[in-house]
Protein backbone atom coordinates (compact mmCIF):
# COMPACT_ATOMS: atom_id res chain seq x y z
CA UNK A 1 79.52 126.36 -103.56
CA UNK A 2 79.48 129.31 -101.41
CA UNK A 3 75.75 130.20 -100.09
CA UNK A 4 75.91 133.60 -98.29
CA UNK A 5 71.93 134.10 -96.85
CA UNK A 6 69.94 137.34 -97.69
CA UNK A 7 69.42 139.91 -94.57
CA UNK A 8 66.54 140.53 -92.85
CA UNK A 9 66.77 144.06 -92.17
CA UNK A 10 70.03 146.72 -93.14
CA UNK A 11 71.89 147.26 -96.63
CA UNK A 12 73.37 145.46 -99.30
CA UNK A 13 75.87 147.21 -101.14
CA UNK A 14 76.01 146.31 -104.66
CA UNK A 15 78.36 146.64 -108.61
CA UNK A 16 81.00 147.57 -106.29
CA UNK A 17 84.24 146.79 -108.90
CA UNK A 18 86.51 144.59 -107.88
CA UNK A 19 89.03 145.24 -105.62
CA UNK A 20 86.56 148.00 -104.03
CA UNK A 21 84.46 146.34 -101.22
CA UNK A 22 87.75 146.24 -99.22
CA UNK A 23 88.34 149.96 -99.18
CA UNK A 24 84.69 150.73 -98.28
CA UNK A 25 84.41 148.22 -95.60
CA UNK A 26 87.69 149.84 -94.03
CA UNK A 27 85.96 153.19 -94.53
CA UNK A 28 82.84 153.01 -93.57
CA UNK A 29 82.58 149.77 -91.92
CA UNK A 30 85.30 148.42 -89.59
CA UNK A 31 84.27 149.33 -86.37
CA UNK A 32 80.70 148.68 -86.69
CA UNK A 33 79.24 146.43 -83.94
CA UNK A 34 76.80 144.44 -86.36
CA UNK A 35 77.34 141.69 -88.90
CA UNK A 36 79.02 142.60 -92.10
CA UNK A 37 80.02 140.03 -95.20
CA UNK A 38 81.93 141.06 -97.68
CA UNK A 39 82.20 139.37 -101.44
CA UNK A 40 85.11 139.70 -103.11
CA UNK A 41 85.23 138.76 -106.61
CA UNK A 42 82.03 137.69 -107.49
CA UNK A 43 80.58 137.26 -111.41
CA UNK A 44 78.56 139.60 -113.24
CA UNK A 45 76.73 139.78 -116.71
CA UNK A 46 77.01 143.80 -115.96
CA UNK A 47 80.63 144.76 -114.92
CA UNK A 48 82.72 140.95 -115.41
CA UNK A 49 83.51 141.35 -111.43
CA UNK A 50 82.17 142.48 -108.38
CA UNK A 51 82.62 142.87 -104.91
CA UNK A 52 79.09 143.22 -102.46
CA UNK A 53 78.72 144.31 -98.82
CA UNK A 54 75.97 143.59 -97.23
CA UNK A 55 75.58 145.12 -93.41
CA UNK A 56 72.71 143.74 -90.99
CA UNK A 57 70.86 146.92 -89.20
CA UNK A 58 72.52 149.76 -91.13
CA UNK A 59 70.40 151.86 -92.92
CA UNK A 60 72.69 155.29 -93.46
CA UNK A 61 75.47 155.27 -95.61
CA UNK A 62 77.81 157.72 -97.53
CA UNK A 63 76.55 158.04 -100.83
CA UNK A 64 79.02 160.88 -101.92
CA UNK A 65 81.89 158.88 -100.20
CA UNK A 66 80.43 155.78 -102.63
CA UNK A 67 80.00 157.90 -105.82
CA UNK A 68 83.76 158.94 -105.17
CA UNK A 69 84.87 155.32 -104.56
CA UNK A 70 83.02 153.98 -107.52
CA UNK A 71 79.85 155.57 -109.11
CA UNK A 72 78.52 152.66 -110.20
CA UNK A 73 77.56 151.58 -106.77
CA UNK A 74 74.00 150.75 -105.96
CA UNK A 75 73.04 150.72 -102.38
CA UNK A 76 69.68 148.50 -101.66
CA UNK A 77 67.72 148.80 -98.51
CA UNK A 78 65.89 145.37 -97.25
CA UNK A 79 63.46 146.18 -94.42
CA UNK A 80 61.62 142.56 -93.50
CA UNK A 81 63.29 140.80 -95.92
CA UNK A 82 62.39 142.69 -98.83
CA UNK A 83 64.01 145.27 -100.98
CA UNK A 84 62.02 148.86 -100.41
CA UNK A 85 64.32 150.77 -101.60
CA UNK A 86 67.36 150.90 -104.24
CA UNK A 87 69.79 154.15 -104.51
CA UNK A 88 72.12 154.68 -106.96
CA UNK A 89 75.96 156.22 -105.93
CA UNK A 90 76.93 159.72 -108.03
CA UNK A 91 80.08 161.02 -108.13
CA UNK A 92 79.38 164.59 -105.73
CA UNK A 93 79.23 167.40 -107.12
CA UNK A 94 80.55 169.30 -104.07
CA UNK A 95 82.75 167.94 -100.99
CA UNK A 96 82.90 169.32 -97.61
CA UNK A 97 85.65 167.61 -95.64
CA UNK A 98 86.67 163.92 -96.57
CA UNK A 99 89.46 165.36 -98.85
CA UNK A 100 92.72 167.64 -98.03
CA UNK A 101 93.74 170.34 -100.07
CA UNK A 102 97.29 169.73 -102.27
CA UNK A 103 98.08 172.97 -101.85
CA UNK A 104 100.29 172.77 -98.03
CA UNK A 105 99.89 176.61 -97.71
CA UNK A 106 96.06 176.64 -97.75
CA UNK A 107 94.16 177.54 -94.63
CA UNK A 108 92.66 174.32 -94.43
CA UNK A 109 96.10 172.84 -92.67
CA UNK A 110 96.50 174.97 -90.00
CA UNK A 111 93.48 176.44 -89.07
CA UNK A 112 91.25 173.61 -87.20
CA UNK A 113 87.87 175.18 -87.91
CA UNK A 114 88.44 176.05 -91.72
CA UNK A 115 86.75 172.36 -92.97
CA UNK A 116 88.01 172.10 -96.16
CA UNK A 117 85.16 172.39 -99.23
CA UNK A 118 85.59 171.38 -102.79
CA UNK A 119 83.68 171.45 -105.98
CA UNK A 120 83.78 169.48 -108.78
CA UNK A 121 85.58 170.62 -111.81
CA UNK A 122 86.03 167.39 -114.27
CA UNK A 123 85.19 163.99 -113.87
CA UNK A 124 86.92 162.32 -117.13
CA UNK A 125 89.20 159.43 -115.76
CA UNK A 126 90.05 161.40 -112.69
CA UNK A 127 88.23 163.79 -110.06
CA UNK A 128 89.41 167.02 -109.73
CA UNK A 129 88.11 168.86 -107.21
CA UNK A 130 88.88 172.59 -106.41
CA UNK A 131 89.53 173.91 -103.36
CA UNK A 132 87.29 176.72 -102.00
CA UNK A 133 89.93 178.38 -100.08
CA UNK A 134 92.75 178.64 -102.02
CA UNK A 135 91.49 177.40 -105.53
CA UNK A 136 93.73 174.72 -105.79
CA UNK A 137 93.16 171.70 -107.66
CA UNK A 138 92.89 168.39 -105.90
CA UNK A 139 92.70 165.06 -107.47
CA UNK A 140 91.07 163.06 -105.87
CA UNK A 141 92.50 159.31 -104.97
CA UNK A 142 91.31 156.47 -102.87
């Protein structure tokens, strides 16, 4: 059996669905300079299979970016070996930068200091997101 050691001190990013902890390792974590362990495909009474980061000396992370990825996310923070702190992921309610606008004649692609900002318009299956420039609606996709 696989034994994988609790951390001391950082974050351990749990209910990440399957298939998940990939993308938001390669996101958020694949030039970091501290030790990372990623479980792929591990059981759970709550959601059949997960996946679970857990990052030594981290203790910032992007929640929106997680509630986009998977809102189910819970992000734990172990300071001396205990737990002191447990955050849930949301899906954001508003976006400023991390997406690009569908729409290739809004401002946002060829002026450099227009970031682009969206807000959310329905989260049923699919984000949309609309644009604040041009009104266009983005969907969003990992």
């Amino acid at each position: 059996m696989l034994e994988v050691k609790g951390i001391e001190n950082g974050l351990v990013i749990d209910h990440i669905s399957a298939g998940n902890g990939l993308k938001i390792f390669n996101r958020l974590f694949a030039d970091t300079e501290y030790p990372v362990v990623l479980l792929m495909n591990v059981s759970s009474q709550i959601i059949g299979k997960k996946d679970i980061i857990k990052i030594e000396n981290v203790f910032d992370v992007d929640l929106d970016l997680l509630g986009l990825i998977d809102p189910r996310i819970t992000v734990n923070v172990i300071k001396n070996g205990a737990l002191v702190d447990k955050v849930k992921a949301r899906i954001p309610k508003t976006i400023k930068g991390g997406l690009q606008c569908q729409n290739p004649r809004c401002i946002t692609h060829t002026d450099d200091y227009a970031i682009p900002e969206f807000k959310l318009l329905k989260a049923n299956g699919k984000m949309e997101y609309e644009c604040s420039y041009c009104e266009e609606i983005t969907v969003y996709k990992l």
